[in-house]
C-alpha atoms as a PDB file:
ATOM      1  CA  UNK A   1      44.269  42.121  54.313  1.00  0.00           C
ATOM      2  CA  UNK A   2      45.022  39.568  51.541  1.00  0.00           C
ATOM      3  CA  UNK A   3      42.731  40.864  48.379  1.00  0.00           C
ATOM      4  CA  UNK A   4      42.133  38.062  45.200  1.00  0.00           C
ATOM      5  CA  UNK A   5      41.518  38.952  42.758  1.00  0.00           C
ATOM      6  CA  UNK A   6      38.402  38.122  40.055  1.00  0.00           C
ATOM      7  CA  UNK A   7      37.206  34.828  40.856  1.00  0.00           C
ATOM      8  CA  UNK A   8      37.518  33.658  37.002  1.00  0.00           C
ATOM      9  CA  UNK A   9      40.967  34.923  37.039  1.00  0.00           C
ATOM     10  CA  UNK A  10      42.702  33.215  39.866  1.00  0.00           C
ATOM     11  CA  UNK A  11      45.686  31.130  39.998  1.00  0.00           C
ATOM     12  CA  UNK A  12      47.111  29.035  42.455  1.00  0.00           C
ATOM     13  CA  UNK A  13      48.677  31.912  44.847  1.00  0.00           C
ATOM     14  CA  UNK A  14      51.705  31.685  46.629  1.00  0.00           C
ATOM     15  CA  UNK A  15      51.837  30.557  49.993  1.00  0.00           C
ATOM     16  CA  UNK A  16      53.445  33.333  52.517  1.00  0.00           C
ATOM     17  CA  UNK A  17      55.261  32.522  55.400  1.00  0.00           C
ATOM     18  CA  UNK A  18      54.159  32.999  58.573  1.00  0.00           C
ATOM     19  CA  UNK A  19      50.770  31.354  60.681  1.00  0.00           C
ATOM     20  CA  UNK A  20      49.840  27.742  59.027  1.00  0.00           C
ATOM     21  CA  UNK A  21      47.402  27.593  56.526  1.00  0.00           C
ATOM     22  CA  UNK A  22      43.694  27.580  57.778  1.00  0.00           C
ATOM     23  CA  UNK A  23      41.960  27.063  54.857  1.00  0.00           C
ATOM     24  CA  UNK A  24      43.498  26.150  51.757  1.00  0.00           C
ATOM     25  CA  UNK A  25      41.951  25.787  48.115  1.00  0.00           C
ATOM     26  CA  UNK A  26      43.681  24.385  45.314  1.00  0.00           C
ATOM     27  CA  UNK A  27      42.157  23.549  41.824  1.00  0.00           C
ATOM     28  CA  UNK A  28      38.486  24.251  43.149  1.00  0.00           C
ATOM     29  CA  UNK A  29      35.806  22.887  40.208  1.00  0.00           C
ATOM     30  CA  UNK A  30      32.147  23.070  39.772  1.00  0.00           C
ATOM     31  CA  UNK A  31      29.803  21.793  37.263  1.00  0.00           C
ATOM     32  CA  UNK A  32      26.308  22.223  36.627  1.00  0.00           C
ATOM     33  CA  UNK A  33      25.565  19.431  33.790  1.00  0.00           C
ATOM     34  CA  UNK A  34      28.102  20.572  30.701  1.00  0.00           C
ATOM     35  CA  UNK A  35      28.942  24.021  31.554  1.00  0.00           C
ATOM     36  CA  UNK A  36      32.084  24.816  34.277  1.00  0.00           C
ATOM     37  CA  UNK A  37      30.871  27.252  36.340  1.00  0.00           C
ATOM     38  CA  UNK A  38      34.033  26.863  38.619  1.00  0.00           C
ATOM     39  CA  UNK A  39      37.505  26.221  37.704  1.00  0.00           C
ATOM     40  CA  UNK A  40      41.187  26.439  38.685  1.00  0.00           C
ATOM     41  CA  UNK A  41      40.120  27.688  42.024  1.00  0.00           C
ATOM     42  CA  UNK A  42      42.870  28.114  44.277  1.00  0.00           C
ATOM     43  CA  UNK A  43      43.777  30.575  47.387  1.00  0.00           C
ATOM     44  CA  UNK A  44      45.145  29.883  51.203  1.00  0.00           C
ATOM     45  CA  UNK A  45      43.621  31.737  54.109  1.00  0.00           C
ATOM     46  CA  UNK A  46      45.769  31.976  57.450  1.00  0.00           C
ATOM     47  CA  UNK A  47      44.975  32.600  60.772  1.00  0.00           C
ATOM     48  CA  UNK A  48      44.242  36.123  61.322  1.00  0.00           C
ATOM     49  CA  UNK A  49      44.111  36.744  57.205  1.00  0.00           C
ATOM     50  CA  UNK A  50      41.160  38.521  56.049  1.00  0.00           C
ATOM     51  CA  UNK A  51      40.271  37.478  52.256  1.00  0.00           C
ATOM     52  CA  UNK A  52      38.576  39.410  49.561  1.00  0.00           C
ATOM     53  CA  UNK A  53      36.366  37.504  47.025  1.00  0.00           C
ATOM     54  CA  UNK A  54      36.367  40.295  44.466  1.00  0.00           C
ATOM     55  CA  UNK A  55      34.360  39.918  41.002  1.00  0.00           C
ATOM     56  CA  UNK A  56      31.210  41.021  39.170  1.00  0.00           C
ATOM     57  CA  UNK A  57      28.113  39.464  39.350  1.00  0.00           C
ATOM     58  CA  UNK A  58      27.946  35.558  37.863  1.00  0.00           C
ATOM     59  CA  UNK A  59      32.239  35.803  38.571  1.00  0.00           C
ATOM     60  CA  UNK A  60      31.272  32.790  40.976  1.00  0.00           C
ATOM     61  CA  UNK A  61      32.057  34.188  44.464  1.00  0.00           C
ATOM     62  CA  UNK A  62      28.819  32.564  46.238  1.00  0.00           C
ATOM     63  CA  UNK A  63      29.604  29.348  44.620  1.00  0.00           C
ATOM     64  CA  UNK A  64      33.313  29.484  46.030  1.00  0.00           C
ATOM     65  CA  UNK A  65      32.104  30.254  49.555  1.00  0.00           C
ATOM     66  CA  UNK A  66      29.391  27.396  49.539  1.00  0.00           C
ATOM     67  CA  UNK A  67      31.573  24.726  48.276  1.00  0.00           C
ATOM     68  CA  UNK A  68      34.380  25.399  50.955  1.00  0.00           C
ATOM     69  CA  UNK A  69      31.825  26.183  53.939  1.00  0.00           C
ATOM     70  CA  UNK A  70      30.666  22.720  55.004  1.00  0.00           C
ATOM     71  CA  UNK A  71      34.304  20.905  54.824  1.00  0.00           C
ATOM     72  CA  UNK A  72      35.609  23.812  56.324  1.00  0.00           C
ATOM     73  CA  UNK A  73      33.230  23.142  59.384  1.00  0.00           C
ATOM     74  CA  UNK A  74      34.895  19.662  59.313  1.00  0.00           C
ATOM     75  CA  UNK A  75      38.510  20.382  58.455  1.00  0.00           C
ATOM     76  CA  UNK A  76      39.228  23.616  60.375  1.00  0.00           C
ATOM     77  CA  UNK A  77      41.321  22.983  63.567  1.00  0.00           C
ATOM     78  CA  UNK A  78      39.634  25.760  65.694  1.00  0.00           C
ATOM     79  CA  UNK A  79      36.138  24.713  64.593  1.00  0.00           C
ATOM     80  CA  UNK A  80      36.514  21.190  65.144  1.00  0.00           C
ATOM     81  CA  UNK A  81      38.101  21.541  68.620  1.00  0.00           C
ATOM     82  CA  UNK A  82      35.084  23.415  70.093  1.00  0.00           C
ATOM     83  CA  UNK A  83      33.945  19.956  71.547  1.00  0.00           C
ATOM     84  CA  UNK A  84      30.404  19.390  72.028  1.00  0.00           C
ATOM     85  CA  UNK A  85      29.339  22.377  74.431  1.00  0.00           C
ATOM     86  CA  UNK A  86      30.449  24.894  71.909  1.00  0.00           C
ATOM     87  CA  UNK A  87      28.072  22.962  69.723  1.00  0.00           C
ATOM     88  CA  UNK A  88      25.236  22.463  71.659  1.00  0.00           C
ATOM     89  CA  UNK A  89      25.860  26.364  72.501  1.00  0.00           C
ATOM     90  CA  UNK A  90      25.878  27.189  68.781  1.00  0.00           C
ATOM     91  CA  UNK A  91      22.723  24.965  68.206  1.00  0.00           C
ATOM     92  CA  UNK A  92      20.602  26.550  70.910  1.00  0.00           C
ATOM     93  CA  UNK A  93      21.683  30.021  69.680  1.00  0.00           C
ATOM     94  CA  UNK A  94      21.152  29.640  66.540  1.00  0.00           C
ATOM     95  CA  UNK A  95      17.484  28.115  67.377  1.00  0.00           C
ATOM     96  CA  UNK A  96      16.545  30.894  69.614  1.00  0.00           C
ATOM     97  CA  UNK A  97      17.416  33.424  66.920  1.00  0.00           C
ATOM     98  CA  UNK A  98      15.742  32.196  64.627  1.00  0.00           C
ATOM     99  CA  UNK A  99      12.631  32.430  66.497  1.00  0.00           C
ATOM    100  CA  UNK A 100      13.658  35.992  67.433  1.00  0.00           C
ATOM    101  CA  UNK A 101      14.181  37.073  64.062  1.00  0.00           C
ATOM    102  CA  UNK A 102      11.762  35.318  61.471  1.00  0.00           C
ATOM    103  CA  UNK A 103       8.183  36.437  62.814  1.00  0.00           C
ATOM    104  CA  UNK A 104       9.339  39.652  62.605  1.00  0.00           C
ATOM    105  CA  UNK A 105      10.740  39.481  59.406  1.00  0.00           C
ATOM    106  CA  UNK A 106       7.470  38.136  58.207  1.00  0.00           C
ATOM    107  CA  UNK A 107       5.856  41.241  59.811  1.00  0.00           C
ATOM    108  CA  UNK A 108       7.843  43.521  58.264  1.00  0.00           C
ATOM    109  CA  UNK A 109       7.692  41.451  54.961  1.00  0.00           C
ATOM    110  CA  UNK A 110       3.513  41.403  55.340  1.00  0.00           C
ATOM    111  CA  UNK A 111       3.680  45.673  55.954  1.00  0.00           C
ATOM    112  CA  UNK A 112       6.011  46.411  52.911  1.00  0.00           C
ATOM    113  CA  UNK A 113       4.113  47.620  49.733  1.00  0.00           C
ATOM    114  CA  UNK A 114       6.513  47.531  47.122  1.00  0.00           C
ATOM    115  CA  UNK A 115      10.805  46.717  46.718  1.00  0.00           C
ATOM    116  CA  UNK A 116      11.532  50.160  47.269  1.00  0.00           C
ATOM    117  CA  UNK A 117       9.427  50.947  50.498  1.00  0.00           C
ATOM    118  CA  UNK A 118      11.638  47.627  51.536  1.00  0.00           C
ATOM    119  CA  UNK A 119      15.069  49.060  50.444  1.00  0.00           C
ATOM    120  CA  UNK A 120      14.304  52.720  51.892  1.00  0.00           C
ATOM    121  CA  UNK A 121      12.335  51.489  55.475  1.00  0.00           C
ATOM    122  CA  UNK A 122      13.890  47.993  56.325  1.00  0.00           C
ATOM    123  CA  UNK A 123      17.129  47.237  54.958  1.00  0.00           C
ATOM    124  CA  UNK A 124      19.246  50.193  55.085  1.00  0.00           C
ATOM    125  CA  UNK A 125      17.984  50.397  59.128  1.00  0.00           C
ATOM    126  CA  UNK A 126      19.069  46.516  59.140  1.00  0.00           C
ATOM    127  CA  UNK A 127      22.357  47.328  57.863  1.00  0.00           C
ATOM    128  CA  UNK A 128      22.902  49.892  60.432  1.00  0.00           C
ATOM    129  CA  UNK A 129      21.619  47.540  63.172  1.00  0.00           C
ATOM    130  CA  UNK A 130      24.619  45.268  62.031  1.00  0.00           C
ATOM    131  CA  UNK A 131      27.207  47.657  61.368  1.00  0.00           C
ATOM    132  CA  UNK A 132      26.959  48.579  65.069  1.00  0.00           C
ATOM    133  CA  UNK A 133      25.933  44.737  66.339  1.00  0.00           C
ATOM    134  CA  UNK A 134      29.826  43.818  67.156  1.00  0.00           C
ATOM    135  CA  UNK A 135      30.279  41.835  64.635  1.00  0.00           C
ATOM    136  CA  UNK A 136      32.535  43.460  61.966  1.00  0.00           C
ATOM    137  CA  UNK A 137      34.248  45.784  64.408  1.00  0.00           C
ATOM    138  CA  UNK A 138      34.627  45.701  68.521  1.00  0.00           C
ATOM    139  CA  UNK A 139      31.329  46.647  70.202  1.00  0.00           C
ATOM    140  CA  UNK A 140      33.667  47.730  73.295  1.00  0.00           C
ATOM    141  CA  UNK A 141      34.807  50.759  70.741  1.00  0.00           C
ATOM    142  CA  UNK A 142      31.781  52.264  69.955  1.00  0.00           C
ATOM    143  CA  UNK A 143      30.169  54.801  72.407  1.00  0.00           C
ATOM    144  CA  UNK A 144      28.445  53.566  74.980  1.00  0.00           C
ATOM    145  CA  UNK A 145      24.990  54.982  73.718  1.00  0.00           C
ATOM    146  CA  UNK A 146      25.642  53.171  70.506  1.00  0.00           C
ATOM    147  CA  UNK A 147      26.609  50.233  72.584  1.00  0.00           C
ATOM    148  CA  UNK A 148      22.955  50.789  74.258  1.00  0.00           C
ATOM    149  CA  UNK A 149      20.987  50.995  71.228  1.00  0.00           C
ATOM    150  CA  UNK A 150      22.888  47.989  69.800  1.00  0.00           C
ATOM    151  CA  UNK A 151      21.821  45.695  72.918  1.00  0.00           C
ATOM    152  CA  UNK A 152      18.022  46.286  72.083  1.00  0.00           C
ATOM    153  CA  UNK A 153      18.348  44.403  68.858  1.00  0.00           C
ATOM    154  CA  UNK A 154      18.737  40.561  68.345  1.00  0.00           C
ATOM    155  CA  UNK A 155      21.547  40.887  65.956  1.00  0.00           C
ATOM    156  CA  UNK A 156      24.055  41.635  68.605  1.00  0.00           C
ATOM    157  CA  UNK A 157      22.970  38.581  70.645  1.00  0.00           C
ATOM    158  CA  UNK A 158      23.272  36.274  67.897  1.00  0.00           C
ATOM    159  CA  UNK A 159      26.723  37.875  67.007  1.00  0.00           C
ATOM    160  CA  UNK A 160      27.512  36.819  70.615  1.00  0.00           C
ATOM    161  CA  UNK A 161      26.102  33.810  71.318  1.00  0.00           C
ATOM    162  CA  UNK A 162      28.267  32.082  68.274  1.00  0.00           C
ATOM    163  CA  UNK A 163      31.053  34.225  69.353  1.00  0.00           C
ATOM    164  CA  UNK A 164      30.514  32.360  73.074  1.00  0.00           C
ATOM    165  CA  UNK A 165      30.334  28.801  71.067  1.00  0.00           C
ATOM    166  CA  UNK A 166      33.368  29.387  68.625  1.00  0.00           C
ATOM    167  CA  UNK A 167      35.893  31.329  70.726  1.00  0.00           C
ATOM    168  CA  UNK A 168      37.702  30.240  73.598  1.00  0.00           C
ATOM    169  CA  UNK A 169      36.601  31.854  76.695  1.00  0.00           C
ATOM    170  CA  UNK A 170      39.728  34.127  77.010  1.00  0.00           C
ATOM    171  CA  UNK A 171      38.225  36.039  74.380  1.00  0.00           C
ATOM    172  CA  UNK A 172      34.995  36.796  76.566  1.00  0.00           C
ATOM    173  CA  UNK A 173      37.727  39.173  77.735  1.00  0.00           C
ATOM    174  CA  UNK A 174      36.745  42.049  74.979  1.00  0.00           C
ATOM    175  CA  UNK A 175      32.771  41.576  75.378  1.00  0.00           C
ATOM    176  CA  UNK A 176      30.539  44.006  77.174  1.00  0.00           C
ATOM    177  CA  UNK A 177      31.077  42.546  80.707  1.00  0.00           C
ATOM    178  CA  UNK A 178      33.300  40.732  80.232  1.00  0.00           C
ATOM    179  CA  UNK A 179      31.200  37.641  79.449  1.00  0.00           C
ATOM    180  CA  UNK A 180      29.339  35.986  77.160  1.00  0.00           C
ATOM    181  CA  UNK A 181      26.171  36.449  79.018  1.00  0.00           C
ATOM    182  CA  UNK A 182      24.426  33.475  78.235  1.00  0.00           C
ATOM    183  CA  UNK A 183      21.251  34.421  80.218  1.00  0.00           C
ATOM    184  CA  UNK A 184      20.959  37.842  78.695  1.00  0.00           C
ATOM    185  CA  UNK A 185      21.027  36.456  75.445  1.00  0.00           C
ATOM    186  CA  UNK A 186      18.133  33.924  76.308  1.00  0.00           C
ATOM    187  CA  UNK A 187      16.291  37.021  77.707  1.00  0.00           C
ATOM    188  CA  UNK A 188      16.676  39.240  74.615  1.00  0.00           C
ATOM    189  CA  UNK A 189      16.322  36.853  72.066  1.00  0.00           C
ATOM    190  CA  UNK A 190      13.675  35.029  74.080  1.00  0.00           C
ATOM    191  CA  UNK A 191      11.672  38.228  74.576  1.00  0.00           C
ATOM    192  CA  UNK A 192      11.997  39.073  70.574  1.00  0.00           C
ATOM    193  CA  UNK A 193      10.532  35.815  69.850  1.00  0.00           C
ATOM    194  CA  UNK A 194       7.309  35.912  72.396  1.00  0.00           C
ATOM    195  CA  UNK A 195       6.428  39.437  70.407  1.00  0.00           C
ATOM    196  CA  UNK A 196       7.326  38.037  67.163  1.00  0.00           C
ATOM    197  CA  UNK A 197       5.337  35.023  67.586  1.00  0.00           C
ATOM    198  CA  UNK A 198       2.302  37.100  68.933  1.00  0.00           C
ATOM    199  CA  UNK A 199       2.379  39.607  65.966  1.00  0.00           C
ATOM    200  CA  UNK A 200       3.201  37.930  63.097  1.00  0.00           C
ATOM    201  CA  UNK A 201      -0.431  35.695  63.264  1.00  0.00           C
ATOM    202  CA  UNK A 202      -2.704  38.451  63.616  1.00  0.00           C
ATOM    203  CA  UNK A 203      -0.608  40.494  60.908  1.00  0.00           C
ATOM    204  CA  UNK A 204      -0.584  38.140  58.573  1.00  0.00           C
ATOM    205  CA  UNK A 205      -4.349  37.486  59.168  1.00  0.00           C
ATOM    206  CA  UNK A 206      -5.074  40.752  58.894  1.00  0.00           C
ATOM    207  CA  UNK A 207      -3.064  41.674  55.999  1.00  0.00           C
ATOM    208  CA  UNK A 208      -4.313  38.394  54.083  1.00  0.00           C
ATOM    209  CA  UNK A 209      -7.978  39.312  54.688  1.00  0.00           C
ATOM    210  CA  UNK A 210      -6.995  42.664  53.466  1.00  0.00           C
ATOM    211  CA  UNK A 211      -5.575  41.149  50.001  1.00  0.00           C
ATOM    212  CA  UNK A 212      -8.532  39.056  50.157  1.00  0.00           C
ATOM    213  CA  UNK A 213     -11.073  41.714  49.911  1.00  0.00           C
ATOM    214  CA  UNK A 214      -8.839  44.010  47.250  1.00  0.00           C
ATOM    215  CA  UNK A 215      -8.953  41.156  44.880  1.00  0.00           C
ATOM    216  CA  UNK A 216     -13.096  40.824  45.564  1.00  0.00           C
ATOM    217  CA  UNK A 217     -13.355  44.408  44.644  1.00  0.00           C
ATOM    218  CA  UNK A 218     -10.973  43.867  41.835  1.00  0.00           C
ATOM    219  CA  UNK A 219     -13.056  41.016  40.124  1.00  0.00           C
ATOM    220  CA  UNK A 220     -16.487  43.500  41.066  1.00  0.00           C
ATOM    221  CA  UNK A 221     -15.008  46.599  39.228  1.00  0.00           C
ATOM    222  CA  UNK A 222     -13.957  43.982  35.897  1.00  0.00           C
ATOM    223  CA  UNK A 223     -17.557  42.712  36.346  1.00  0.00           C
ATOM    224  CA  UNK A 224     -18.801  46.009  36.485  1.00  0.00           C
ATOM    225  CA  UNK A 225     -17.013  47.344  33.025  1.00  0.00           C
ATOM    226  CA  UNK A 226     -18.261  43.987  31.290  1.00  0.00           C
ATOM    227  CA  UNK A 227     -21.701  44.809  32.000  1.00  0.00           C
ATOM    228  CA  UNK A 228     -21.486  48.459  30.854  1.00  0.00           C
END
């Protein structure tokens, strides 16, 4: 692992030998009206390098990343070689999960009463969900019950179905299967967004009509004190 260090501290690193340069920054800048928010930027990322934007908050780490993301969809050999099925793959995917993932996130949203019910009740389980999705580390070497309870969730599919559109299909090789299961992923995501789509109206109806009448009683109770 190749670790940089602060953001506001970098210099223009050294390049190793070895695998050709995937991504390489040099003399990154970014400006919002007067004030440099960005400057002197400069690191090289090789194949099979894993980079570490480290920094505190306001360092400018999120501003790196989203300056060099849409080139890099452009400029990087292995993303620009995927030829139009691995985009049309990565389009439908992408669609689909969306659909499987934002009703219920609005559902969940709707039923949370304040940050901390949010932090304790939806995002640490969402972070576990993803630590065991296959993303960050091989489903294949988790136990197979993990591997079960991993399959029920969307973010696995998703992790897939872009791995299926960016990856040659040698890699398939390491999946569950050994495949990318295209039709399992339209099934799982597909079946996420029917119940997401059915839910999230009559939640969100019920929960606004809920929020509607609190407010009534609100404005009654302020009446109330005014006339006594």
């Amino acid at each position: 692992m190749a670790v940089v260090g602060d953001v506001d501290r970098w210099a223009h690193n050294a390049e190793p030998a070895g695998e050709p340069a995937v991504i390489a920054v040099r003399d990154l800048r970014m400006r919002y009206g007067s004030v440099d928010v960005l400057k002197g930027i400069g690191f090289t990322a090789r194949r099979g390098e894993v980079i570490t934007l480290l920094g505190p908050n306001g360092a400018g780490k999120t501003t790196t990343i989203e300056s060099i993301f849409v080139p890099s969809l452009l400029l990087i050999p292995e993303l620009t070689g995927i030829g139009l099925t691995g985009w049309l793959t990565f389009l439908w995917v992408l669609a689909l999960g969306l659909l499987a993932t934002l009703p219920i996130g609005a559902v969940i949203g709707s039923l949370a009463k304040s940050p901390n019910t949010v932090n304790g009740l939806v995002t640490l389980p969402i972070i576990g969900v993803t630590a065991i999705s296959g993303i960050f580390y091989p489903i294949f070497a988790l136990p197979g019950w993990v591997q079960a309870v991993a399959q029920v969730f969307p973010v696995y599919w998703l992790g897939l179905g872009v791995r299926s559109a960016f990856l040659p299909d040698s890699a398939a090789a390491v999946e569950i299967g050994a495949s990318w299961r295209h039709l399992e992923t339209v099934g799982v995501l597909g079946a996420w967004a029917l119940v997401g789509l059915a839910l999230a109206p009559m939640v969100l109806r019920r929960m606004a009509r809920k929020e509607s009448g609190a407010n009534m009683e609100a404005r009654r109770q302020r009446a109330l004190q005014r006339i006594g």
